[in-house]
PDB file of N, CA and C in Angstrom:
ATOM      1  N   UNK A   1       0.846  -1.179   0.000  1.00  0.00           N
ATOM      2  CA  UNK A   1       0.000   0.000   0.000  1.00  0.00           C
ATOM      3  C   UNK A   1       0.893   1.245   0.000  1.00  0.00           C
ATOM      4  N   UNK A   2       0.611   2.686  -0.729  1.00  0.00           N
ATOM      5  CA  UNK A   2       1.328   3.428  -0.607  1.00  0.00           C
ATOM      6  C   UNK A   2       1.584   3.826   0.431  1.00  0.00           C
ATOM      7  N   UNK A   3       2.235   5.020   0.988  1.00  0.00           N
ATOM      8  CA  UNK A   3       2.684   5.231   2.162  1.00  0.00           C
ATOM      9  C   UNK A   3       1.160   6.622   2.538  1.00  0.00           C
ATOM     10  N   UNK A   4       0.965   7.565   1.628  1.00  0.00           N
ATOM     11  CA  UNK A   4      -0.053   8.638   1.393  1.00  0.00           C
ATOM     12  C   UNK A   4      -1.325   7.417   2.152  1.00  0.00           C
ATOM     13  N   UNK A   5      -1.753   7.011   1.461  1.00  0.00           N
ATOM     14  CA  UNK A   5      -2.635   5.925   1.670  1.00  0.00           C
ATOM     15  C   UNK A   5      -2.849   5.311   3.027  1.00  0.00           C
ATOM     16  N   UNK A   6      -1.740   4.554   3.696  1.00  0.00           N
ATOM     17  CA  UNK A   6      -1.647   4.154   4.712  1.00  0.00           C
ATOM     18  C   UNK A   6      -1.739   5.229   5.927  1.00  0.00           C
ATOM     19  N   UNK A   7      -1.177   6.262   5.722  1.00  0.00           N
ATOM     20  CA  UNK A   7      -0.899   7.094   6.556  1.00  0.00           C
ATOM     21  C   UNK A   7      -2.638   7.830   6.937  1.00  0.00           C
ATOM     22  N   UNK A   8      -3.485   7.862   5.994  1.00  0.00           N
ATOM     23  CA  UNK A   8      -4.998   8.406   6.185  1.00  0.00           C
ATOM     24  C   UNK A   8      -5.841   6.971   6.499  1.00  0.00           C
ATOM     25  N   UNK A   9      -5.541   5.570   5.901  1.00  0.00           N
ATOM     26  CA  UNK A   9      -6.062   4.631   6.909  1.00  0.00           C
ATOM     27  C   UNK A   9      -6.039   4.104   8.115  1.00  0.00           C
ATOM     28  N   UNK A  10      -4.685   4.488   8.748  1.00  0.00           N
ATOM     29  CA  UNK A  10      -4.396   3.935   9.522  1.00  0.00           C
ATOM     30  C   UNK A  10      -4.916   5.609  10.547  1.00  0.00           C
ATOM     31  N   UNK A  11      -5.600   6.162  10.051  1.00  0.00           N
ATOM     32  CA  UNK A  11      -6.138   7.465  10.926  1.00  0.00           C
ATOM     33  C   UNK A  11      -4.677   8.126  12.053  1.00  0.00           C
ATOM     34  N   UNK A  12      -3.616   8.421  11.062  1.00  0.00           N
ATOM     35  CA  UNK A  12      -2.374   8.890  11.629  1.00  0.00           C
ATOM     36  C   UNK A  12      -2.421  10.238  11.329  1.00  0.00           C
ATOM     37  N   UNK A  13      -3.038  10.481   9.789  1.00  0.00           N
ATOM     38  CA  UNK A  13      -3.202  12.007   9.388  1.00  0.00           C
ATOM     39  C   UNK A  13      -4.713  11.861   8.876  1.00  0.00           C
ATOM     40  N   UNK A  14      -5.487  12.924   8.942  1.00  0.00           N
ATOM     41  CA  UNK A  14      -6.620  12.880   8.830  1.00  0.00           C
ATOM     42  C   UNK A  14      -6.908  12.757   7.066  1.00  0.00           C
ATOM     43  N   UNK A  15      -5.919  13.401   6.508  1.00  0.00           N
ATOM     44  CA  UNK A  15      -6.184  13.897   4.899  1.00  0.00           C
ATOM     45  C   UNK A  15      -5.004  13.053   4.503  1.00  0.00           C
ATOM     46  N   UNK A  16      -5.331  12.139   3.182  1.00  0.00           N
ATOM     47  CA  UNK A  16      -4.221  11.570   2.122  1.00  0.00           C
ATOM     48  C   UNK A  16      -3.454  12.964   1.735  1.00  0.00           C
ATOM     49  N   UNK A  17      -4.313  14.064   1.389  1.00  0.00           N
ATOM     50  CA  UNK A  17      -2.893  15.105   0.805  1.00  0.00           C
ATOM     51  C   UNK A  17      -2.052  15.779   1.796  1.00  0.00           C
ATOM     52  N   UNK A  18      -2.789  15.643   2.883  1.00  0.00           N
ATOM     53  CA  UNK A  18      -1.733  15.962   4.356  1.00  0.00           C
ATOM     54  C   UNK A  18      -0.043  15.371   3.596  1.00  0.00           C
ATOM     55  N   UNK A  19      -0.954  13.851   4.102  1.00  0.00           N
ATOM     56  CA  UNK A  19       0.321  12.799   4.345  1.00  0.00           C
ATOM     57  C   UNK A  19       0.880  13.543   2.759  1.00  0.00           C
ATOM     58  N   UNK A  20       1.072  13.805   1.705  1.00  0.00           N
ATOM     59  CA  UNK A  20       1.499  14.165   0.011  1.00  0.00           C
ATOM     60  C   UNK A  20       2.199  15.004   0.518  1.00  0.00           C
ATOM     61  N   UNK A  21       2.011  15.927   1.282  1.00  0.00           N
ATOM     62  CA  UNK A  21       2.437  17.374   0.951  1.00  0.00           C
ATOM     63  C   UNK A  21       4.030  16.963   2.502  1.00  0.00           C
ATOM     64  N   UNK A  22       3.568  16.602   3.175  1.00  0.00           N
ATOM     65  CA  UNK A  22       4.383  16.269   4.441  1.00  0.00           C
ATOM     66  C   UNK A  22       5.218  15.307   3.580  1.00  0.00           C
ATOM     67  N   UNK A  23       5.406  14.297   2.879  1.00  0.00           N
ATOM     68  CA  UNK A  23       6.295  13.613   2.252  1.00  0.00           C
ATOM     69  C   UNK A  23       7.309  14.714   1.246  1.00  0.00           C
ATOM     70  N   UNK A  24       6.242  15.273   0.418  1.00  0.00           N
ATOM     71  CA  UNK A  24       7.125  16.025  -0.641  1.00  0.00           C
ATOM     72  C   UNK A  24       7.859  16.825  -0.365  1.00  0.00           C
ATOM     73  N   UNK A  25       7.723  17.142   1.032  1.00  0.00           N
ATOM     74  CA  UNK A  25       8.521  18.376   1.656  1.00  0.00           C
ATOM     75  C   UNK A  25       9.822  17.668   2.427  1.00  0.00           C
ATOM     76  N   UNK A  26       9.773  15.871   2.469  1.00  0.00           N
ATOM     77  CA  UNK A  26      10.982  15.154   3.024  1.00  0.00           C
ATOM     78  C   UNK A  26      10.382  15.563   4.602  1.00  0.00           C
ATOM     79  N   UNK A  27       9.497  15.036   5.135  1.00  0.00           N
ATOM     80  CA  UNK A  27       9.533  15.257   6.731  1.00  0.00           C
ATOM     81  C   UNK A  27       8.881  14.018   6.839  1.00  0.00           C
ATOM     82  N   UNK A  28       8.530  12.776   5.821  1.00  0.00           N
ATOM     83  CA  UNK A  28       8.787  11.883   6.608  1.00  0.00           C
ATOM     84  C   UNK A  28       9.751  10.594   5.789  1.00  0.00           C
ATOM     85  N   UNK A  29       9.783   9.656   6.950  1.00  0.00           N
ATOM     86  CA  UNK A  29      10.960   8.842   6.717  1.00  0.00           C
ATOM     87  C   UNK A  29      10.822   7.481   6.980  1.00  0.00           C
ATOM     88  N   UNK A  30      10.687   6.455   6.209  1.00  0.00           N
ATOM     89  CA  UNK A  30      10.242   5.008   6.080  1.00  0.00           C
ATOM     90  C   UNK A  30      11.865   4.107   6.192  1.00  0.00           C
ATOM     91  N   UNK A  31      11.968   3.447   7.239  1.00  0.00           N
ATOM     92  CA  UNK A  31      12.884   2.736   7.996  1.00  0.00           C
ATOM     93  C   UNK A  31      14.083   3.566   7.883  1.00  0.00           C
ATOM     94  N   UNK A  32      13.834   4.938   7.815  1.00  0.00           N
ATOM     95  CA  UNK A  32      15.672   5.899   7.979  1.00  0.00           C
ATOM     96  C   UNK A  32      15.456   6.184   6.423  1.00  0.00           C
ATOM     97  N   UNK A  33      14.815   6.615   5.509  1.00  0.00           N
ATOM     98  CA  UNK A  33      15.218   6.321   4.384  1.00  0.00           C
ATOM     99  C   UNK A  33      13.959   7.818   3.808  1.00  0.00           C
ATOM    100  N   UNK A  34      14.134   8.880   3.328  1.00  0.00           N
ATOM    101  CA  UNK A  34      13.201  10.005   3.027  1.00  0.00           C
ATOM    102  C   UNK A  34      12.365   9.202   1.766  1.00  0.00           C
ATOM    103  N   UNK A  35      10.926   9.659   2.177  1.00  0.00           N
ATOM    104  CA  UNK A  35      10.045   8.737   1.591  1.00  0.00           C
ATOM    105  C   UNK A  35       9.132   9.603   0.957  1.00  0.00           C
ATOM    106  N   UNK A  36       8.572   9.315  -0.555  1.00  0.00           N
ATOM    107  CA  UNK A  36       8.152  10.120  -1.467  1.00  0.00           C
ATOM    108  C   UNK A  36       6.448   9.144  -1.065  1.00  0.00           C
ATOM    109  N   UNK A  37       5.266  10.120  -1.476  1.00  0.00           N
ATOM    110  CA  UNK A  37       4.304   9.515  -1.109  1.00  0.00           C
ATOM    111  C   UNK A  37       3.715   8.334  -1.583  1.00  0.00           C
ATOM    112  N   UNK A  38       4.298   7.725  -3.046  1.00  0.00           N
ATOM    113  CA  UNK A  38       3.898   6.494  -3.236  1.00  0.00           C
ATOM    114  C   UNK A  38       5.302   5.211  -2.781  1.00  0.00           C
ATOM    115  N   UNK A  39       5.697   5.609  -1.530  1.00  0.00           N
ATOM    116  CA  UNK A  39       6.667   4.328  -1.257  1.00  0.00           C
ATOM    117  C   UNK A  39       5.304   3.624  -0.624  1.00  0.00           C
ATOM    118  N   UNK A  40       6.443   2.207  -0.994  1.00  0.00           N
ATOM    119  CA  UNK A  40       5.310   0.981  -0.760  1.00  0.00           C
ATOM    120  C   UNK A  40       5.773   0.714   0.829  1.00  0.00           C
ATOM    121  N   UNK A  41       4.718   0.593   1.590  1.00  0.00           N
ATOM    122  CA  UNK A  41       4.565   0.185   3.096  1.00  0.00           C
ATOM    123  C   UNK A  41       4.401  -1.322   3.222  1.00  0.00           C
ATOM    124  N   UNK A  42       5.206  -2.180   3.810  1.00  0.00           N
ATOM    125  CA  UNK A  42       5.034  -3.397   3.917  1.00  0.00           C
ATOM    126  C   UNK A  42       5.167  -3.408   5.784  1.00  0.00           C
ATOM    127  N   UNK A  43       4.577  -4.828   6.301  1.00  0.00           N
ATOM    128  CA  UNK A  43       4.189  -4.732   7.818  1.00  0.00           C
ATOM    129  C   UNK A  43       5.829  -5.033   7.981  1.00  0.00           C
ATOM    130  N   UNK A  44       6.134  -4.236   9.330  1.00  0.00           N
ATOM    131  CA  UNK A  44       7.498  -4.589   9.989  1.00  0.00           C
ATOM    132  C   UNK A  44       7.851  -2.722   9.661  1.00  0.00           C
ATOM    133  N   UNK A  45       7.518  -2.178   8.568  1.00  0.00           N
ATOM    134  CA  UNK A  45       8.419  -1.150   8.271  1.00  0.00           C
ATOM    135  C   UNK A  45       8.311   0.237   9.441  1.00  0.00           C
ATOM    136  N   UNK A  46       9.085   0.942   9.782  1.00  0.00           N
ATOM    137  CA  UNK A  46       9.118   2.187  10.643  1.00  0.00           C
ATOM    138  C   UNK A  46       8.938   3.362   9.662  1.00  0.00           C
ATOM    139  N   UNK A  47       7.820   4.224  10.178  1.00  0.00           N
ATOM    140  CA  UNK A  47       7.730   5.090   9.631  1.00  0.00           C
ATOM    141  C   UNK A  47       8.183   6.576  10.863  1.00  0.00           C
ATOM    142  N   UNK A  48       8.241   6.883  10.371  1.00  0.00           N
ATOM    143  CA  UNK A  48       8.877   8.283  10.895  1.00  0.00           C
ATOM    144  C   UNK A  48       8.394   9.508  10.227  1.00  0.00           C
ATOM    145  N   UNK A  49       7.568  11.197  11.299  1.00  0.00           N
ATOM    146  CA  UNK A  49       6.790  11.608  10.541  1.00  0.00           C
ATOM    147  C   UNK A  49       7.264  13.096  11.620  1.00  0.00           C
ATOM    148  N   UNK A  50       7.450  13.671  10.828  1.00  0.00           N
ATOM    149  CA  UNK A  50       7.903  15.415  11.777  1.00  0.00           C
ATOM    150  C   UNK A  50       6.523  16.285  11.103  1.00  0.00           C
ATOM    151  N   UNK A  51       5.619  16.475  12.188  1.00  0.00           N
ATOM    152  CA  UNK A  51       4.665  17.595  11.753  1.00  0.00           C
ATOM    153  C   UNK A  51       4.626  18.440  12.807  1.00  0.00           C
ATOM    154  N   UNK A  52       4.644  20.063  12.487  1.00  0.00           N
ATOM    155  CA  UNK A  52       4.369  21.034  13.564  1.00  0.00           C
ATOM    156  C   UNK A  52       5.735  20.573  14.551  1.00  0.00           C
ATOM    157  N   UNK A  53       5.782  20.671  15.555  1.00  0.00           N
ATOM    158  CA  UNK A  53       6.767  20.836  16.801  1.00  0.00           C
ATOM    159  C   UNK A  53       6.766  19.705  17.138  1.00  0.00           C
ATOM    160  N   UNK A  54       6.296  18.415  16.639  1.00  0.00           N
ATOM    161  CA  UNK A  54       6.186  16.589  17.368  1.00  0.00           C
ATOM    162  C   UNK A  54       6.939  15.585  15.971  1.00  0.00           C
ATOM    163  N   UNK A  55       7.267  14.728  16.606  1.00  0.00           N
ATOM    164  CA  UNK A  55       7.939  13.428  15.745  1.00  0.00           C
ATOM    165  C   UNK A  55       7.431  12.839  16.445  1.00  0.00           C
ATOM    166  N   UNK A  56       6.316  11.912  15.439  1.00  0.00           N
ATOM    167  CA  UNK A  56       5.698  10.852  16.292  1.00  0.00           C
ATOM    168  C   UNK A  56       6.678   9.406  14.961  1.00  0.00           C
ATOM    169  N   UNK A  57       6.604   8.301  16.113  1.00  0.00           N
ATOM    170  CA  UNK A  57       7.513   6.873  15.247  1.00  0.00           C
ATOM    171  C   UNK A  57       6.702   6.066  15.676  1.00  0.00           C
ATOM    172  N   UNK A  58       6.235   5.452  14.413  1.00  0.00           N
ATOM    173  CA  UNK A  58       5.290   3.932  14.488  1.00  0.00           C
ATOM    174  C   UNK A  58       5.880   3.107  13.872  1.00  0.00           C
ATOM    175  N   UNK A  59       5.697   2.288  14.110  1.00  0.00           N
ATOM    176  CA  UNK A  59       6.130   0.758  13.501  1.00  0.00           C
ATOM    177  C   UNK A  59       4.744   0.274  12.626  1.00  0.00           C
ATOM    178  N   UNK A  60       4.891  -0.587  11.604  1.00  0.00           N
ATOM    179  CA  UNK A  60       3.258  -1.459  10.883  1.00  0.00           C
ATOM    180  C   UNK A  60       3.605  -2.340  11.320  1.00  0.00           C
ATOM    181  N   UNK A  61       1.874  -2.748  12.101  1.00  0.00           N
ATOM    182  CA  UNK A  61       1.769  -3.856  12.177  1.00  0.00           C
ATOM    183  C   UNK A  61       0.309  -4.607  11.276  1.00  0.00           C
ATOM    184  N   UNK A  62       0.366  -3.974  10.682  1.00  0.00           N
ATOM    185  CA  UNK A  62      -1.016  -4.468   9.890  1.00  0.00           C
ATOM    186  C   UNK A  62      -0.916  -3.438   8.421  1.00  0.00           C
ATOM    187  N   UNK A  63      -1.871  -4.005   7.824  1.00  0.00           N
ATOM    188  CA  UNK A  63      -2.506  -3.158   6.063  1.00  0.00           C
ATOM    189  C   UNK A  63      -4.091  -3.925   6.158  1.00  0.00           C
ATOM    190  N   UNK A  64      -4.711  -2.969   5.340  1.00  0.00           N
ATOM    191  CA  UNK A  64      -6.435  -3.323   5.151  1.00  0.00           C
ATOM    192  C   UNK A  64      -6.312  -2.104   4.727  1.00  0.00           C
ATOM    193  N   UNK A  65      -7.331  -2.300   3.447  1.00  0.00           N
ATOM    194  CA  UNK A  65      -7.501  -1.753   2.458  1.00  0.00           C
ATOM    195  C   UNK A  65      -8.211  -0.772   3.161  1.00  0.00           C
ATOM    196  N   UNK A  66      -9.546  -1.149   4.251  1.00  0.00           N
ATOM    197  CA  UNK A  66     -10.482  -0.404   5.312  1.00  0.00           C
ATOM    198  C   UNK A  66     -10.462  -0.793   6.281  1.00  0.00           C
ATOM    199  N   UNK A  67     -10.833  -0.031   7.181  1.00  0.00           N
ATOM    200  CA  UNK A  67     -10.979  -0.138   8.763  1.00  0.00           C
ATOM    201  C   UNK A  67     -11.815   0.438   9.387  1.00  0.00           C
ATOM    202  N   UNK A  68     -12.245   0.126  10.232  1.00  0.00           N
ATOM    203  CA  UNK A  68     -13.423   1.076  11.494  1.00  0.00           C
ATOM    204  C   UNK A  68     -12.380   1.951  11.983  1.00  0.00           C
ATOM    205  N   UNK A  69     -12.634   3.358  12.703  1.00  0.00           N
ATOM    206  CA  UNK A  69     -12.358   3.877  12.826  1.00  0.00           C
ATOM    207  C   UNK A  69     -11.391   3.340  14.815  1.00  0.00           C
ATOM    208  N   UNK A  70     -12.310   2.492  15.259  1.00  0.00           N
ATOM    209  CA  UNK A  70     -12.045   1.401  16.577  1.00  0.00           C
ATOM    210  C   UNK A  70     -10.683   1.190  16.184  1.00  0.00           C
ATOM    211  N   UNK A  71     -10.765   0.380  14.842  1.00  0.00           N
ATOM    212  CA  UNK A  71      -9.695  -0.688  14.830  1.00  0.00           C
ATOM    213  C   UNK A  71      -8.413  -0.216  13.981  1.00  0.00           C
ATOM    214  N   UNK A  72      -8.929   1.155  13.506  1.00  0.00           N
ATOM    215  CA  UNK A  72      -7.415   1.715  13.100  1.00  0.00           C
ATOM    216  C   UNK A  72      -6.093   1.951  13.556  1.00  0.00           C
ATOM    217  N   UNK A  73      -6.406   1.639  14.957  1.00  0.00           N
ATOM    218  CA  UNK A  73      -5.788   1.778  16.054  1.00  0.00           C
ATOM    219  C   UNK A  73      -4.482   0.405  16.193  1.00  0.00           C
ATOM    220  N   UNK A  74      -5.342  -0.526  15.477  1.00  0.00           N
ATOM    221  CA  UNK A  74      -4.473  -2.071  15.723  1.00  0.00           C
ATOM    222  C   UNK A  74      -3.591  -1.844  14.170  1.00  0.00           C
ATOM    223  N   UNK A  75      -3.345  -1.338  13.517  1.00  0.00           N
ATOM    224  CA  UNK A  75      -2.730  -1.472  12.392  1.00  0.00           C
ATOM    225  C   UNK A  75      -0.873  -0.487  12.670  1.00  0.00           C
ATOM    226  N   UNK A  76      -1.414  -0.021  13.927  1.00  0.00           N
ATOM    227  CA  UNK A  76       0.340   0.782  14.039  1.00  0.00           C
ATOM    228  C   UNK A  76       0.753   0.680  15.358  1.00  0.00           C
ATOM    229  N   UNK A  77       1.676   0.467  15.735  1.00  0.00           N
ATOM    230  CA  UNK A  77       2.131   0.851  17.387  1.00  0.00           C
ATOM    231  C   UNK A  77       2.735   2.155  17.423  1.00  0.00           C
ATOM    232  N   UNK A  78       2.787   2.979  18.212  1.00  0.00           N
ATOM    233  CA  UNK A  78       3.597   3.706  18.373  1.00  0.00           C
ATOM    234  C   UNK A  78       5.224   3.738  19.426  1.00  0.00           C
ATOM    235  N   UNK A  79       6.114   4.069  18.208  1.00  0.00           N
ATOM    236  CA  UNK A  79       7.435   3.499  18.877  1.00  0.00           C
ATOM    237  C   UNK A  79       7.930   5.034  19.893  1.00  0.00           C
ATOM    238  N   UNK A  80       7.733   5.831  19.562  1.00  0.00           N
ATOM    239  CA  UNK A  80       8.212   7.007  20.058  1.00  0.00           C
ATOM    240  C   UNK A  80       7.232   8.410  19.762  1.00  0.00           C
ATOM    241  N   UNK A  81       7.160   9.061  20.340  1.00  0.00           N
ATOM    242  CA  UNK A  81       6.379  10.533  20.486  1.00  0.00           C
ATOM    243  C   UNK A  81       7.108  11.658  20.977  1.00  0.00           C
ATOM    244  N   UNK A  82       7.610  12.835  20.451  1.00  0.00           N
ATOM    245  CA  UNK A  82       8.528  13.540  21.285  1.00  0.00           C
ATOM    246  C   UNK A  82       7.922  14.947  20.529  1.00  0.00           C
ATOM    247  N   UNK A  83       8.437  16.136  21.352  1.00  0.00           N
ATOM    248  CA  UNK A  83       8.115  17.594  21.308  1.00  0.00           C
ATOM    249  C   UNK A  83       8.865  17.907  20.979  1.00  0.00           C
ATOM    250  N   UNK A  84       9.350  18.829  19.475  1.00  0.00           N
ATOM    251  CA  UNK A  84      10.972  19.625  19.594  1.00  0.00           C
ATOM    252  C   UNK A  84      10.092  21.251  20.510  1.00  0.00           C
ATOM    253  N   UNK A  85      11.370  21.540  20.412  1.00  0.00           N
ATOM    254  CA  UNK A  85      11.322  22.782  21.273  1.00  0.00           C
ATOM    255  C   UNK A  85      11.781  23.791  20.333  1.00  0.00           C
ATOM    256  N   UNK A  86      11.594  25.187  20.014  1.00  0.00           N
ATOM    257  CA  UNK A  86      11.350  26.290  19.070  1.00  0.00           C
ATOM    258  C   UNK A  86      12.848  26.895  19.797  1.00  0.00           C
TER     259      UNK A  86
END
């Protein structure tokens, strides 16, 4: 699944062009590696995502094409959450 894609199913960013525009700008990063919005997401991979003043890091543990909004929740862990400071 693309990464744009995953990133609005897995209810991480609310909008697919969020996740577009946050890639094209290089702020996020799929296992260490700057990720354009159609990289392919396979389960195991780390994504890495700098929006506003936070870096949040999830790991996949799941893909589905759809989800309840409940169970979007089971498709990522979160590995790390942090605040930069201005």
């Amino acid at each position: 699944m693309r990464l744009d894609k995953y990133l609005k199913t897995a209810r991480i960013l609310k909008r697919r062009e969020a996740a577009k525009e946050l890639a094209l700008q290089g702020r996020i990063e799929v296992n260490g590696r700057t990720a354009k919005p159609s990289t392919e997401i396979n389960i195991g991979d780390t994504i890495r995502i700098q929006f506003g003043y936070r870096i949040l890091e999830v790991r996949v543990l799941d893909i589905q094409k759809q989800v309840s909004k409940q169970n979007a929740q089971l498709l990522f862990e979160i590995i790390k959450e942090e605040k930069i400071d201005d």
